[in-house]
N, C-alpha and C. Protein backbone atom coordinates (compact mmCIF):
# COMPACT_ATOMS: atom_id res chain seq x y z
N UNK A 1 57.79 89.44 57.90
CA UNK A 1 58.95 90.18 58.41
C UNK A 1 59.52 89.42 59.60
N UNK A 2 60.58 89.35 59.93
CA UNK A 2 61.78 88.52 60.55
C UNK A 2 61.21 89.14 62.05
N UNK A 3 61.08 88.94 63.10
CA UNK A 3 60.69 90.01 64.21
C UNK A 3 61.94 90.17 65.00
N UNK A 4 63.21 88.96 64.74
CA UNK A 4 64.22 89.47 65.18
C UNK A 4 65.06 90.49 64.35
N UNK A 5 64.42 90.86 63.47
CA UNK A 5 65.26 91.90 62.47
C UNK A 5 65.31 92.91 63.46
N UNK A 6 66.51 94.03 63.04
CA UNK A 6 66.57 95.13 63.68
C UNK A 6 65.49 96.34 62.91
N UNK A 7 65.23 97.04 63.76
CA UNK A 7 63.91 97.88 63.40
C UNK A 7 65.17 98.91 62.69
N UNK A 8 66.02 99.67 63.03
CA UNK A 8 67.17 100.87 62.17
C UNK A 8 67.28 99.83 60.87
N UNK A 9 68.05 100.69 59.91
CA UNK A 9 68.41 100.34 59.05
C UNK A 9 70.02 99.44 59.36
N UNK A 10 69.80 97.97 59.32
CA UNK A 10 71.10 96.99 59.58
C UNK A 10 72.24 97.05 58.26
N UNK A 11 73.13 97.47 58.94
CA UNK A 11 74.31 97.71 57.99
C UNK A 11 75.54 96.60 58.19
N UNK A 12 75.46 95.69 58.83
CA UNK A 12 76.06 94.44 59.46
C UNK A 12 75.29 93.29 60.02
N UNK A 13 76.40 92.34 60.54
CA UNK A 13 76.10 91.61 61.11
C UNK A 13 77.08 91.22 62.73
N UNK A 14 76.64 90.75 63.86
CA UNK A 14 77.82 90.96 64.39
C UNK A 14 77.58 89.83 65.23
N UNK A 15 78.48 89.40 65.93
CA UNK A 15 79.18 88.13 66.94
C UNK A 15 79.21 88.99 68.06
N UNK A 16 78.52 88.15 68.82
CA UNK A 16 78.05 88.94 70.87
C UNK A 16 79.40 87.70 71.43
N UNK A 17 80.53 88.35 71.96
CA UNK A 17 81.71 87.60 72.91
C UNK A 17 81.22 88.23 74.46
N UNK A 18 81.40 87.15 74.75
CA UNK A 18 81.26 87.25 76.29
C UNK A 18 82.01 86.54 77.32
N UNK A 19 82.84 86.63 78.77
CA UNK A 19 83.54 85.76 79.22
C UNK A 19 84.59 86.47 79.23
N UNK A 20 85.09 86.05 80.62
CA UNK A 20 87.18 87.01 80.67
C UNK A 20 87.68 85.87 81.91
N UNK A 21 88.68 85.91 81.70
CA UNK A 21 89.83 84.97 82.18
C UNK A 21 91.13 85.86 82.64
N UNK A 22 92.02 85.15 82.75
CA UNK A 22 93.02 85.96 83.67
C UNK A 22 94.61 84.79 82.15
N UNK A 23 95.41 85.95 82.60
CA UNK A 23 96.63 85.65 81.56
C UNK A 23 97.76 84.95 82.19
N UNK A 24 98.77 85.07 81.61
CA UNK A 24 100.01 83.76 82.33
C UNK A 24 100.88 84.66 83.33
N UNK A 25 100.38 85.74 83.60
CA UNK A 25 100.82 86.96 84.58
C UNK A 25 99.46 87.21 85.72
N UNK A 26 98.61 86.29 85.72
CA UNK A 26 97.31 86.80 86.40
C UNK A 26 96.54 87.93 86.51
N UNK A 27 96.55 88.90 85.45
CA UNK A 27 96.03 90.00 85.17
C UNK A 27 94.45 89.61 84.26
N UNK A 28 93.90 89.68 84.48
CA UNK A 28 92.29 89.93 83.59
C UNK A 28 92.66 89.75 82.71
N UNK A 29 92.04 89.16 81.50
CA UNK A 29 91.64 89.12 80.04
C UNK A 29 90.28 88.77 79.40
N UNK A 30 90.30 89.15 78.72
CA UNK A 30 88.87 89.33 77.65
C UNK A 30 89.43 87.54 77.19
N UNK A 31 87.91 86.91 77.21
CA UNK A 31 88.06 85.45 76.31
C UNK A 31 87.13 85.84 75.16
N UNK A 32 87.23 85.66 73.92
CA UNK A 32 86.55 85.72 72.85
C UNK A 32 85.20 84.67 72.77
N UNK A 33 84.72 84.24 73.66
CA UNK A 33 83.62 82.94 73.92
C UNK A 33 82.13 83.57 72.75
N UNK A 34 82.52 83.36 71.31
CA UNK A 34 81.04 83.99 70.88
C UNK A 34 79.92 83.10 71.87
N UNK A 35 79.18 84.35 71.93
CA UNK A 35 77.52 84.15 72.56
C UNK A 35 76.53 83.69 71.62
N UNK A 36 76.92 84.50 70.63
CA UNK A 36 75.98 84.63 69.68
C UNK A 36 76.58 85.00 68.13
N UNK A 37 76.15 84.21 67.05
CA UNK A 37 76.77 84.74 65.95
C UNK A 37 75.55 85.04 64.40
N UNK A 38 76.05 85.82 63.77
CA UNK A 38 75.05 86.48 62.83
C UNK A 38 73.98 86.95 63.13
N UNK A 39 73.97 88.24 63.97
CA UNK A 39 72.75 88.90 64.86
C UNK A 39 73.08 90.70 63.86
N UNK A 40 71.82 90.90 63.50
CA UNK A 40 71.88 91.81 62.28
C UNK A 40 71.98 92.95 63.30
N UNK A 41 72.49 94.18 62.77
CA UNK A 41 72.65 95.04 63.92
C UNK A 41 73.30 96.65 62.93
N UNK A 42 73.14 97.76 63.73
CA UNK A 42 73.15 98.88 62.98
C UNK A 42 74.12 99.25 63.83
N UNK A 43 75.75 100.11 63.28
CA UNK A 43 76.69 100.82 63.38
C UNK A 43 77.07 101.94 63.28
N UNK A 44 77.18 102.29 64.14
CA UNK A 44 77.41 104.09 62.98
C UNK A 44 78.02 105.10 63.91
N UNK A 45 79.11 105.69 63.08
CA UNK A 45 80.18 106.51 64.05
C UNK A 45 79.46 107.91 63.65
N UNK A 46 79.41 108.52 64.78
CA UNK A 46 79.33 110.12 65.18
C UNK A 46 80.29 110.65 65.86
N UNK A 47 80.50 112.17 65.62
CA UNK A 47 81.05 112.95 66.09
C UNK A 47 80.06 114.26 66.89
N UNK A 48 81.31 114.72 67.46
CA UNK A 48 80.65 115.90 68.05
C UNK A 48 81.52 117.06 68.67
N UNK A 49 81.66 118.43 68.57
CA UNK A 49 82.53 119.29 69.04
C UNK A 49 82.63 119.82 70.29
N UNK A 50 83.52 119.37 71.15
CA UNK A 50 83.93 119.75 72.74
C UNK A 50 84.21 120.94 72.91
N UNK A 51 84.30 121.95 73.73
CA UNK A 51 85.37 123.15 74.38
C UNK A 51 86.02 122.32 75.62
N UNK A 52 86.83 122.31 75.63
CA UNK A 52 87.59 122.21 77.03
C UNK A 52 87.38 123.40 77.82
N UNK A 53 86.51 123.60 78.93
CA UNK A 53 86.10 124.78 80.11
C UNK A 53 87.65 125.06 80.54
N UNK A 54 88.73 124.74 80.56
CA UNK A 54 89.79 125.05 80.99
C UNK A 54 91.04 126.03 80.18
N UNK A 55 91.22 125.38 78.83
CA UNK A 55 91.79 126.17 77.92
C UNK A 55 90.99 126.65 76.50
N UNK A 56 89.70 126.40 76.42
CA UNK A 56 88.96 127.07 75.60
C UNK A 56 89.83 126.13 74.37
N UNK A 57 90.21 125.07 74.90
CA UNK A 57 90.81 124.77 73.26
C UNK A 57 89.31 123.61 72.57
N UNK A 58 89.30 123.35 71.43
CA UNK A 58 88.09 122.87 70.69
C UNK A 58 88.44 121.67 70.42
N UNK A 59 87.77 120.42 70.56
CA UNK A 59 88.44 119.26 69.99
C UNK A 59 86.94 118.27 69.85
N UNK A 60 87.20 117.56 68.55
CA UNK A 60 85.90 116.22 67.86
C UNK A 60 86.26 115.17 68.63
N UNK A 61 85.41 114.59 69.39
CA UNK A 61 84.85 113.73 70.08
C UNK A 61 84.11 112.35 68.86
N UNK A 62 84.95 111.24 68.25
CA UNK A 62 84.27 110.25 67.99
C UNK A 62 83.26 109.12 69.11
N UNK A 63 82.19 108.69 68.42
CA UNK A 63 81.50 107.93 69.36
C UNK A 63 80.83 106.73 68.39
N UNK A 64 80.66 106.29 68.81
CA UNK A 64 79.68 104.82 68.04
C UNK A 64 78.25 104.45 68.97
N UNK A 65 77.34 104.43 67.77
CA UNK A 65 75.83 103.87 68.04
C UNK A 65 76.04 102.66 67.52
N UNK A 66 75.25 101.49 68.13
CA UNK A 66 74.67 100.49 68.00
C UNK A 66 73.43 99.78 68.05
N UNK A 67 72.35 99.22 67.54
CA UNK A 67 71.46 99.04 67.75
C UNK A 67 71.60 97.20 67.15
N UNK A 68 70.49 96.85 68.08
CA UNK A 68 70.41 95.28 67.92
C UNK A 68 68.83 95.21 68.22
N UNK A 69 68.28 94.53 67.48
CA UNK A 69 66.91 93.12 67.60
C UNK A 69 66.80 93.35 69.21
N UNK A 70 65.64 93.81 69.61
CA UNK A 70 65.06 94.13 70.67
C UNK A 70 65.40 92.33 71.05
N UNK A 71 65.24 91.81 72.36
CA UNK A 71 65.57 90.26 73.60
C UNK A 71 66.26 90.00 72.92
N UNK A 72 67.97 90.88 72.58
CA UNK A 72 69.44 90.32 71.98
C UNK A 72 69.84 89.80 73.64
N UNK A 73 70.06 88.69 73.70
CA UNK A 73 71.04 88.69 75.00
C UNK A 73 72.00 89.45 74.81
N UNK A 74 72.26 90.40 75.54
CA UNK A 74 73.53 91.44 75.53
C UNK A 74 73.65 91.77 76.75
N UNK A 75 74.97 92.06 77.54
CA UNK A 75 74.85 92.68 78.75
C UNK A 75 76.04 93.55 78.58
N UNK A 76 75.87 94.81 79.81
CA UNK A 76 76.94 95.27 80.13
C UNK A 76 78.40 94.70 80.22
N UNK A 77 79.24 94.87 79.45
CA UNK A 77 80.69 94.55 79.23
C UNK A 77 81.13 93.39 78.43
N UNK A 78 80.05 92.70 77.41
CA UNK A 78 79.94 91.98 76.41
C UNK A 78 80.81 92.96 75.37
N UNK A 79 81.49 92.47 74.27
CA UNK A 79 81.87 92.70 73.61
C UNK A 79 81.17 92.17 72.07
N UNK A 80 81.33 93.31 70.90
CA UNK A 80 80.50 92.51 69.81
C UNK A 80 81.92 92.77 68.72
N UNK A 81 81.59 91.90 68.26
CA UNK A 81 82.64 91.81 66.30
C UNK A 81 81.66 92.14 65.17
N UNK A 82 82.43 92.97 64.70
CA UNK A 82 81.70 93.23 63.21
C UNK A 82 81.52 92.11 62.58
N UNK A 83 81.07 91.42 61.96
CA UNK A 83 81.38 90.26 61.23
C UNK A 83 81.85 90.92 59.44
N UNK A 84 81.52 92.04 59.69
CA UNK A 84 82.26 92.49 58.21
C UNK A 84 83.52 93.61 57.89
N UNK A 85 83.82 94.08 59.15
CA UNK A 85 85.29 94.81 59.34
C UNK A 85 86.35 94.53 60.33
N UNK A 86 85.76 93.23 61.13
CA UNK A 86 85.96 92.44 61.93
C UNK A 86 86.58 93.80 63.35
N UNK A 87 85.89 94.56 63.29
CA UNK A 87 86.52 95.79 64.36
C UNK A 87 85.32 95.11 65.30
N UNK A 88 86.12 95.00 66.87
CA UNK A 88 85.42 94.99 68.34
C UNK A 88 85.22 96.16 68.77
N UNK A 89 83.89 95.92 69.32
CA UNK A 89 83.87 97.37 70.38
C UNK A 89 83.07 96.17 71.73
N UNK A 90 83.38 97.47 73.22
CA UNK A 90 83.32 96.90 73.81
C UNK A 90 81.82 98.33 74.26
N UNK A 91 80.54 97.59 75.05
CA UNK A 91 79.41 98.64 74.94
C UNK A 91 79.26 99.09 77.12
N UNK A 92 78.97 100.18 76.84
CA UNK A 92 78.96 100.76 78.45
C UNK A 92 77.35 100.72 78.55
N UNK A 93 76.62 101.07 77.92
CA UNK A 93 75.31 101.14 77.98
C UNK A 93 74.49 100.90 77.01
N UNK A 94 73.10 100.71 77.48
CA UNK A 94 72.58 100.00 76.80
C UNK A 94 70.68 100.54 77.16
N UNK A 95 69.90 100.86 76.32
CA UNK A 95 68.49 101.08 76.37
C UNK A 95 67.43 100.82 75.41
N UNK A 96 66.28 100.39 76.13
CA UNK A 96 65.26 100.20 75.30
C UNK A 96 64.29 100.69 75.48
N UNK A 97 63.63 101.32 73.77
CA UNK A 97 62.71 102.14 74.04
C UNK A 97 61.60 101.25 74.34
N UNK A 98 59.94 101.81 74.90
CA UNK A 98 58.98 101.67 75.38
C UNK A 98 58.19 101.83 74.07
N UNK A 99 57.72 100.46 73.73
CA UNK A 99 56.43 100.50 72.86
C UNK A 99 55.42 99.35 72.77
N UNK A 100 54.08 100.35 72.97
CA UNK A 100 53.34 99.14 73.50
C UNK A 100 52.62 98.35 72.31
N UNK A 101 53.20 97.99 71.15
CA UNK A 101 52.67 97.40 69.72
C UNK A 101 53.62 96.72 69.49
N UNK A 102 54.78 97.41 69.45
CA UNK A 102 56.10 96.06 68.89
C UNK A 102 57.22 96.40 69.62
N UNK A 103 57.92 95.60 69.44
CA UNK A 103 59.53 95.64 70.31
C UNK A 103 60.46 96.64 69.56
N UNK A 104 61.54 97.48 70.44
CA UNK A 104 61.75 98.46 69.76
C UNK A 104 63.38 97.61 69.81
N UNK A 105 64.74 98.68 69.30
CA UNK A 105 65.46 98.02 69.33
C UNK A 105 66.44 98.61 70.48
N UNK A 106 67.47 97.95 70.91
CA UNK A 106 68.31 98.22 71.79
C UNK A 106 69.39 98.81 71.25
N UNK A 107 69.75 100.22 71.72
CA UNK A 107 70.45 101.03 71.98
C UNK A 107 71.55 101.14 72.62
N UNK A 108 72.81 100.67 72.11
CA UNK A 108 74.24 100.42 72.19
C UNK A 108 75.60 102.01 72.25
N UNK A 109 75.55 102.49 74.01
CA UNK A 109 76.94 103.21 73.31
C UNK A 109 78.48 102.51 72.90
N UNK A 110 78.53 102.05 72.19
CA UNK A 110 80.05 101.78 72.04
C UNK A 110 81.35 102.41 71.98
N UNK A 111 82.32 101.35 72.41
CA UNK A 111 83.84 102.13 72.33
C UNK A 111 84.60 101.02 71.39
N UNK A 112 85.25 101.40 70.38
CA UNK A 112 85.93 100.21 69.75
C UNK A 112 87.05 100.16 70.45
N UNK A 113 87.56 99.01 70.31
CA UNK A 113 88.65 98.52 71.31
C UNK A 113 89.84 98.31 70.38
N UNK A 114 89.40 97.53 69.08
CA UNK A 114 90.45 97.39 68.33
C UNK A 114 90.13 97.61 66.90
């Protein structure tokens, strides 16, 4: 067994971009610099139902999980590419579980960007 495989069930593959630069207006930009390419990795959109405490109105909340091969270089504000719907998301957090036999995998909230 691969030990960089992802322990979830991998439904992709994805490209780790990392790196930002500034534009011909000097404002910030994202540089597409892959880090890393063909890193197997698990996707998967959830929902979930809000109240707004203010007008009691009800509204679905989409979200995206990610999981990657436990020592993925990944950091906070890396961006990854699907390599098969070519959709970016950009990840806020990130955790790994505790196991003292094998490496577990890392735990991705994502936001797609595009």
């Amino acid at each position: 067994m691969d030990p960089t495989a992802v322990k979830a069930r991998a439904n992709t593959k994805v490209t780790i971009l990392r790196g930002a630069g500034t534009d011909s207006f000097g404002d910030p930009t994202d540089l597409p610099k892959p880090i890393r390419t063909g890193v197997t990795a698990s996707i998967i959109e959830k929902s979930k139902t809000v109240t707004n405490p203010v007008d009691g109105s009800i509204r679905q909340v989409r979200y995206f999980i990610g999981r990657v091969p436990s020592g993925t270089d990944i950091r906070t504000g890396d961006r990854i590419r699907d390599e098969r719907t070519g959709a970016v998301y950009v990840f806020d957090a990130a955790s790994e579980g505790m196991n003292a036999i094998r490496g577990t995998d890392i735990r991705l909230d994502l936001r797609r960007v595009t």
